[in-house]
C-alpha atoms as a PDB file:
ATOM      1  CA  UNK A   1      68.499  38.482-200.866  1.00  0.00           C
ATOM      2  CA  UNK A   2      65.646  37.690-199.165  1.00  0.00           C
ATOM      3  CA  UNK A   3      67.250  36.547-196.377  1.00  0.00           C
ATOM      4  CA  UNK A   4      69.087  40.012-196.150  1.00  0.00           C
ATOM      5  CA  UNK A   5      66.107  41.495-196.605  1.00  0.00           C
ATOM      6  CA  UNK A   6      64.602  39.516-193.126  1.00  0.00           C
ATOM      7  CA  UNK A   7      67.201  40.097-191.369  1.00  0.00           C
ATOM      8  CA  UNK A   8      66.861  44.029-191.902  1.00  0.00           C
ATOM      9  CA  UNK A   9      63.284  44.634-190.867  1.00  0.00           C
ATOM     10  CA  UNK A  10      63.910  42.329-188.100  1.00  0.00           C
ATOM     11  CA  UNK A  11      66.989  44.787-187.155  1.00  0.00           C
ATOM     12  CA  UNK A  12      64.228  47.604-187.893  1.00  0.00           C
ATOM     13  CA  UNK A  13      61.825  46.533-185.623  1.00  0.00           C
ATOM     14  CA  UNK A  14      64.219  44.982-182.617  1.00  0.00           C
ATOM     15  CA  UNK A  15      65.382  48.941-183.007  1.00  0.00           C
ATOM     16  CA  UNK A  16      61.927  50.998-182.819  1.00  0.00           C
ATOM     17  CA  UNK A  17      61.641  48.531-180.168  1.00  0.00           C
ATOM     18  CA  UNK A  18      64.146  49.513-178.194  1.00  0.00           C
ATOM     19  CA  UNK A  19      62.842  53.352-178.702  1.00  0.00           C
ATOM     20  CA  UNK A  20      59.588  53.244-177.419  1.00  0.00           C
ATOM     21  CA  UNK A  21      58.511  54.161-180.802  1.00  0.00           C
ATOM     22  CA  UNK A  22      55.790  51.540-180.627  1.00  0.00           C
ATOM     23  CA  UNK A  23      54.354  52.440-177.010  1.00  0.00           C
ATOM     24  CA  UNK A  24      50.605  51.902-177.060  1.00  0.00           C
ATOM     25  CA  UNK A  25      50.409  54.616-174.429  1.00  0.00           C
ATOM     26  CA  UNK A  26      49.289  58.168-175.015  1.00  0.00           C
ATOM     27  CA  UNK A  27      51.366  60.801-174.675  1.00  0.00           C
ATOM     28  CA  UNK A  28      51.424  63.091-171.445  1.00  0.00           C
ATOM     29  CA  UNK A  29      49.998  66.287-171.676  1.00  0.00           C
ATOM     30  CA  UNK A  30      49.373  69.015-169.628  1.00  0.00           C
ATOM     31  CA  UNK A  31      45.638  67.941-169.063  1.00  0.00           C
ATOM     32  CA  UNK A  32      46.483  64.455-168.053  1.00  0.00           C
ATOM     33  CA  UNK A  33      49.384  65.706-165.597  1.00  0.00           C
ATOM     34  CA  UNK A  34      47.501  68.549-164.217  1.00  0.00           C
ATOM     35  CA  UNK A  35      46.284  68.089-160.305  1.00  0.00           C
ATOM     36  CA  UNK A  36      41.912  67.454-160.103  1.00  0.00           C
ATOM     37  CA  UNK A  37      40.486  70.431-158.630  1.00  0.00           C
ATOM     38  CA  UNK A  38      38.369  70.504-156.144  1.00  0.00           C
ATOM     39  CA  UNK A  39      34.254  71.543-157.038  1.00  0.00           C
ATOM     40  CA  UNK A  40      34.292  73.673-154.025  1.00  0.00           C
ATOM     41  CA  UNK A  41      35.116  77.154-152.621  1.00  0.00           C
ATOM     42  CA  UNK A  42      37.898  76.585-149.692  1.00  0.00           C
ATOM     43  CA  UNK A  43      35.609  78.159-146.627  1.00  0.00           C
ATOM     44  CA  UNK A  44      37.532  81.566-144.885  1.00  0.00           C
ATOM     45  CA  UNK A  45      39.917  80.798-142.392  1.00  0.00           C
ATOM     46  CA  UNK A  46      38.628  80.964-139.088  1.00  0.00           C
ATOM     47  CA  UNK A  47      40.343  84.185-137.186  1.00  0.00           C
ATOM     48  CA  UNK A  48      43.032  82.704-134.600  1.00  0.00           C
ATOM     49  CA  UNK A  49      42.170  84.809-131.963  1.00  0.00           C
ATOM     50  CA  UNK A  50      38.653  84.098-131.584  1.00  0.00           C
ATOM     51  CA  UNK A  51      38.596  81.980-128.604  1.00  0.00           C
ATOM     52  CA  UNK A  52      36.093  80.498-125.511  1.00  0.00           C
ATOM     53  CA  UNK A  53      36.263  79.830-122.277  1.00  0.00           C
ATOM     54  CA  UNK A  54      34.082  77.360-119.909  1.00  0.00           C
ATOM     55  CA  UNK A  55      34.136  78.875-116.282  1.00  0.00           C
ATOM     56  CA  UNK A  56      37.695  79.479-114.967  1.00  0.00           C
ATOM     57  CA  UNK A  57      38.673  76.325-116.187  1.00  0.00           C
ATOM     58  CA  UNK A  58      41.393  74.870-118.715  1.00  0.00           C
ATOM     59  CA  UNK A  59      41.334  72.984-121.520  1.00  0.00           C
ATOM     60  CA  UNK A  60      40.505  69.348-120.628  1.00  0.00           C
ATOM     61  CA  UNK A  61      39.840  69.749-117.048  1.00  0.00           C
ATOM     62  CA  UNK A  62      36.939  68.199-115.384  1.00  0.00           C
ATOM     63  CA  UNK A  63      33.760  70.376-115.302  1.00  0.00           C
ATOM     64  CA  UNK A  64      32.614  70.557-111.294  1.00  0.00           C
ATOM     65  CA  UNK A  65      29.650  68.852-110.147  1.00  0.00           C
ATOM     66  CA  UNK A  66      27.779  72.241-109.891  1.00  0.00           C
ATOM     67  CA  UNK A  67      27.197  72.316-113.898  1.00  0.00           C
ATOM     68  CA  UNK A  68      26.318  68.016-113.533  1.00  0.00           C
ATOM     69  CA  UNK A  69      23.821  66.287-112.455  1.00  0.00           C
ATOM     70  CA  UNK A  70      25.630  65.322-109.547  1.00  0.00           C
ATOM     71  CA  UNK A  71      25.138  68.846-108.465  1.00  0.00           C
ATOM     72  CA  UNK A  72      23.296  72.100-108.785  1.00  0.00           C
ATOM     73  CA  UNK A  73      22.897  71.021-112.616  1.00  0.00           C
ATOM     74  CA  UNK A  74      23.757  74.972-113.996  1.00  0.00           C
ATOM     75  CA  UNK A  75      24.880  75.777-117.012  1.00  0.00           C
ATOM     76  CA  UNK A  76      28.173  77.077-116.399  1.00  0.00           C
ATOM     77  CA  UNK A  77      29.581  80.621-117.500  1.00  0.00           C
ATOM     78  CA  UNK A  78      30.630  80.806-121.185  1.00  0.00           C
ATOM     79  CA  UNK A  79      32.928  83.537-122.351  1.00  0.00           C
ATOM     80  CA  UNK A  80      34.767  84.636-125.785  1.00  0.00           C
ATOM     81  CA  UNK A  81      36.792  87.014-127.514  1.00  0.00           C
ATOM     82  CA  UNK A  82      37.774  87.817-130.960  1.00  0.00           C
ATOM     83  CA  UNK A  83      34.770  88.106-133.139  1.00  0.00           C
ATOM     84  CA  UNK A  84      35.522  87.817-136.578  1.00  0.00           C
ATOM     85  CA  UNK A  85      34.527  90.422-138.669  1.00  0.00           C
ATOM     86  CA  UNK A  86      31.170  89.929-140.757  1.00  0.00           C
ATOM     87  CA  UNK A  87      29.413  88.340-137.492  1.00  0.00           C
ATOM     88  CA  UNK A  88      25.855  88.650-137.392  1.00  0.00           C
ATOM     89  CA  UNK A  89      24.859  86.352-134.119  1.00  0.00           C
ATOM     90  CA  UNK A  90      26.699  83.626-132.342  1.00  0.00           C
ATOM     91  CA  UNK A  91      25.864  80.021-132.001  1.00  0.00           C
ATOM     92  CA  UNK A  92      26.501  78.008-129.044  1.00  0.00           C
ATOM     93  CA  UNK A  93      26.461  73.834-128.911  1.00  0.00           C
ATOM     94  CA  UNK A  94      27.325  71.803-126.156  1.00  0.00           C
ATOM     95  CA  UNK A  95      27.733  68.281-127.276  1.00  0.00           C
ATOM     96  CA  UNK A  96      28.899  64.938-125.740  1.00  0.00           C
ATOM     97  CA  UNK A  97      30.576  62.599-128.218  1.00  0.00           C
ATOM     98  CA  UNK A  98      31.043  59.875-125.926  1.00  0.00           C
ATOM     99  CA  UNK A  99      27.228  59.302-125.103  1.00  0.00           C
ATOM    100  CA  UNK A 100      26.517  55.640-125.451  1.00  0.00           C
ATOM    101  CA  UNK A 101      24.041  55.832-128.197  1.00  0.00           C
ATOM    102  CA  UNK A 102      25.989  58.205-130.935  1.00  0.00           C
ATOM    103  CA  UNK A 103      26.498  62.189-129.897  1.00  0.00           C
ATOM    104  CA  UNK A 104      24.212  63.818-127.040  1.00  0.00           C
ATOM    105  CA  UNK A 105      23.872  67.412-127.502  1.00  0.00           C
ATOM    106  CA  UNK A 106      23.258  69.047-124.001  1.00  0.00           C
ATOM    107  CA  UNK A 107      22.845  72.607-124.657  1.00  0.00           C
ATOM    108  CA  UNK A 108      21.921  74.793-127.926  1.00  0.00           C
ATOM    109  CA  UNK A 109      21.884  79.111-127.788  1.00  0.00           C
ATOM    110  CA  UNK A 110      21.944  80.382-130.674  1.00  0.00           C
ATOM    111  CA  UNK A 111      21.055  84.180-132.254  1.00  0.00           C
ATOM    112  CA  UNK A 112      23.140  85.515-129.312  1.00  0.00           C
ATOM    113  CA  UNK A 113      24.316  88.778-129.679  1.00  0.00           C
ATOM    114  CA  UNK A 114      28.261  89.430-130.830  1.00  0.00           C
ATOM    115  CA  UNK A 115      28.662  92.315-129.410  1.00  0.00           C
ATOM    116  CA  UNK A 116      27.984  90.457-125.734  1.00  0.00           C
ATOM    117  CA  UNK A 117      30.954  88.556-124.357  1.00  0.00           C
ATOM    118  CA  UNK A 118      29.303  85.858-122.239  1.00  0.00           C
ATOM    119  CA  UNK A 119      26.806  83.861-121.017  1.00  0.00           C
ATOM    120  CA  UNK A 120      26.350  84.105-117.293  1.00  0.00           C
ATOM    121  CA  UNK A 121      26.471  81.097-115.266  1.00  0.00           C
ATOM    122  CA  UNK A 122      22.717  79.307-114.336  1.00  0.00           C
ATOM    123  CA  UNK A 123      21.105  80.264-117.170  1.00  0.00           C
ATOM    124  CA  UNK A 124      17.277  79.401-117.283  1.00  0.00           C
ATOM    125  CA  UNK A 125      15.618  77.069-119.486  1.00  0.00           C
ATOM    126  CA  UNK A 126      13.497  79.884-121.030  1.00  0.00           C
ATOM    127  CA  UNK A 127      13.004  80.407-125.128  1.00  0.00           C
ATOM    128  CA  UNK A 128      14.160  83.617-124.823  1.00  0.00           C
ATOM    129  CA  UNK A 129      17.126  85.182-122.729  1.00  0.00           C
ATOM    130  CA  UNK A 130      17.648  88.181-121.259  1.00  0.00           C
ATOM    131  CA  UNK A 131      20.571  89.052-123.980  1.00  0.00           C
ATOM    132  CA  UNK A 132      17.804  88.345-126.359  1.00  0.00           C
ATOM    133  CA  UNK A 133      19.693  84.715-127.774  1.00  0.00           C
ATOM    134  CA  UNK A 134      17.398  81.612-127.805  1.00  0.00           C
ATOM    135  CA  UNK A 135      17.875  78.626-126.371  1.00  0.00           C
ATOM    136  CA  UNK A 136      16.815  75.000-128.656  1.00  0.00           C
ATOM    137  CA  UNK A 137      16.371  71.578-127.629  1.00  0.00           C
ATOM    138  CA  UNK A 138      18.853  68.891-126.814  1.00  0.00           C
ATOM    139  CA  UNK A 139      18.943  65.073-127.474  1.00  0.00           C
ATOM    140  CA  UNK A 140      16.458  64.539-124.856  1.00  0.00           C
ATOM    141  CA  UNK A 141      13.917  66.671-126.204  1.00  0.00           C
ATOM    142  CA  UNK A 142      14.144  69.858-123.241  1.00  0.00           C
ATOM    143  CA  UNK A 143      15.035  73.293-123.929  1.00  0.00           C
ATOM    144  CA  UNK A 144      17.990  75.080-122.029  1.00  0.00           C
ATOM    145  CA  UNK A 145      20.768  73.774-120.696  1.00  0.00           C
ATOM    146  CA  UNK A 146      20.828  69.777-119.878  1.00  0.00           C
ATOM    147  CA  UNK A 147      23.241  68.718-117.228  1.00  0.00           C
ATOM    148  CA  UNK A 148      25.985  65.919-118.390  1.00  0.00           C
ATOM    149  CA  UNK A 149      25.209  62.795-116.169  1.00  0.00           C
ATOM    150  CA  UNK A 150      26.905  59.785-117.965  1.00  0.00           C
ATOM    151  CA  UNK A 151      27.290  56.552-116.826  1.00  0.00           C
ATOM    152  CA  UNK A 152      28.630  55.618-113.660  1.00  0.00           C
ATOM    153  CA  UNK A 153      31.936  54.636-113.639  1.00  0.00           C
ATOM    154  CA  UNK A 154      32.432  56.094-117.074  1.00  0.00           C
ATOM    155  CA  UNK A 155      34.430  59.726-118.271  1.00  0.00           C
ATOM    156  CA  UNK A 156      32.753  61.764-121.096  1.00  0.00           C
ATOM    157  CA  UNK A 157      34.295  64.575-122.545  1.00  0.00           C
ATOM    158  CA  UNK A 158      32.116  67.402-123.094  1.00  0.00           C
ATOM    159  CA  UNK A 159      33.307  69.858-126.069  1.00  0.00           C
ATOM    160  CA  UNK A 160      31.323  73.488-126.210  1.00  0.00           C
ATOM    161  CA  UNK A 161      31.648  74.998-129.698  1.00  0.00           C
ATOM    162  CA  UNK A 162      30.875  78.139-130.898  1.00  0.00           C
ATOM    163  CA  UNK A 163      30.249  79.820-134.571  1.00  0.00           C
ATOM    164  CA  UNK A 164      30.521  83.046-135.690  1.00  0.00           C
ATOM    165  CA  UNK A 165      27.762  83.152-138.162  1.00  0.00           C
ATOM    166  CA  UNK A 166      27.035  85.506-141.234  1.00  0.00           C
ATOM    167  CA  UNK A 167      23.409  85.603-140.682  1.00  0.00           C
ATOM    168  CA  UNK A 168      20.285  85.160-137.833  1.00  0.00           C
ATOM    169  CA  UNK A 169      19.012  81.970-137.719  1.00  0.00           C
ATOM    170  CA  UNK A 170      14.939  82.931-138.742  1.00  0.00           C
ATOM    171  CA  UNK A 171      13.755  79.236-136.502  1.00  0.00           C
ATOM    172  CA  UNK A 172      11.488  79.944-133.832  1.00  0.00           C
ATOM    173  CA  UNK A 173      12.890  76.706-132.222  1.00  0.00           C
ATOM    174  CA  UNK A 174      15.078  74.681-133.030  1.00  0.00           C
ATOM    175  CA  UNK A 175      17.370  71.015-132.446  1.00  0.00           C
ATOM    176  CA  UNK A 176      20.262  70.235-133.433  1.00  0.00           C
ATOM    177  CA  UNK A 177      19.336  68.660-136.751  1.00  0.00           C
ATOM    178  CA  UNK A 178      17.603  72.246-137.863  1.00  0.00           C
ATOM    179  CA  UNK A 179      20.749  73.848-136.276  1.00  0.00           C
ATOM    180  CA  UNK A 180      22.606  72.308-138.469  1.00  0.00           C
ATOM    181  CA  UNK A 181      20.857  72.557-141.102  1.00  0.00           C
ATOM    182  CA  UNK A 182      20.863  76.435-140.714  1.00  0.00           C
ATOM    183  CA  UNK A 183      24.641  76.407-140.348  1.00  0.00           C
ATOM    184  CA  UNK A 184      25.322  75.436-143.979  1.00  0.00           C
ATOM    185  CA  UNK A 185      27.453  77.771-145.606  1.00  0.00           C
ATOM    186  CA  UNK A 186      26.966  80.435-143.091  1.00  0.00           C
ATOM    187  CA  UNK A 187      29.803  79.851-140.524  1.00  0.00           C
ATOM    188  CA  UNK A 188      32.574  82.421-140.656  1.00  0.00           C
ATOM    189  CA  UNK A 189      34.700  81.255-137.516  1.00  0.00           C
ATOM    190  CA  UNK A 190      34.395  78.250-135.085  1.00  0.00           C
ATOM    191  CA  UNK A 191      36.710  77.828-131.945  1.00  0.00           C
ATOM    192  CA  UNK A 192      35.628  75.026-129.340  1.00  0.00           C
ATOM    193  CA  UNK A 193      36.357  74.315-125.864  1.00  0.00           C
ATOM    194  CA  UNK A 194      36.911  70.596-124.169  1.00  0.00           C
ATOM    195  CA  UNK A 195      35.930  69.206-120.788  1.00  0.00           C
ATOM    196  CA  UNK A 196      35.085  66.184-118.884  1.00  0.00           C
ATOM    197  CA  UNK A 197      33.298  64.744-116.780  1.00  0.00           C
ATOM    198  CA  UNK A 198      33.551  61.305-114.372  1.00  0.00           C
ATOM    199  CA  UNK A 199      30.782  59.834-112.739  1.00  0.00           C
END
């Protein structure tokens, strides 16, 4: 009998076994299944047609010596379209990712007007423009427009982006970290524009 009576639990066991009846793992639930969700709003799409242009040029082409220190040294014309609704003021950076030491910003106009469609070409290195914008400081500590002059023998790329912003940026001056800074949550649309430059 009690060898019967072995052989059954055995049996009973070798069968819940079998059934996952003894699985040490919790059940899924809805919770555990359920995707993480992000801690943050999604930021508005930026509107597709709001777009810049560098001079004449196309996308990727080299910038000519006139806007380099190789020539004149002007800041070339800027010009855009599509303002997103909701902008207070545009913000323009010129940066250079390719600079030896980490990113060179070269230019930095921000506050300009959206209702104006462009920056004219040879802009001066004044605070204040005639559109009323302002111009901050680059990575080499001057205000306006710093010509791209990289290494000889080297190609940079030189990217000008600019944001449609919800507000006006209250700095009296400013650099790129402060730029930044004042960006934060406030950008509504960005669209960018890429050149180079060989030396």
């Amino acid at each position: 009998m009690q060898i019967r009576g072995l052989i059954s639990i055995i049996l009973i066991i070798v069968i819940l076994l079998l059934s996952g009846c003894l699985s040490t793992a919790p059940p899924a639930t809805s919770a555990t299944l359920a995707p993480e969700q992000p801690a943050y709003h999604t930021p508005p799409a930026p509107s597709s047609g709001f777009t810049i242009r560098v001079d004449t040029l196309s996308a990727g082409s080299p910038l000519p010596d006139a806007y380099t220190c190789k020539g004149a040294s002007e800041s070339p014309e800027v010009s855009w379209e599509g303002i997103p609704a909701g902008t207070k003021s545009l913000v323009l950076i010129m940066d250079d990712p390719d600079a030896p030491n980490g990113r060179f910003t070269h230019w930095i106009v921000y506050n300009i007007p959206p209702v104006s469609g462009e920056l004219a070409r040879a802009q001066p290195n004044a605070k204040v423009l005639a559109n009323g914008a302002q111009q901050g400081d680059t990575s080499a500590g001057s205000r306006g427009y710093y010509p791209p002059c990289p290494p000889i023998g080297t190609t940079h790329r030189y990217v000008f982006r600019l944001y449609a912003v919800d507000m006006d940026i209250t700095q009296p001056t400013a650099d790129r970290d402060s730029i930044d800074w004042a960006l934060t949550g406030h950008i509504i649309a960005e669209t960018k524009f890429t050149t180079t430059f060989t030396r």
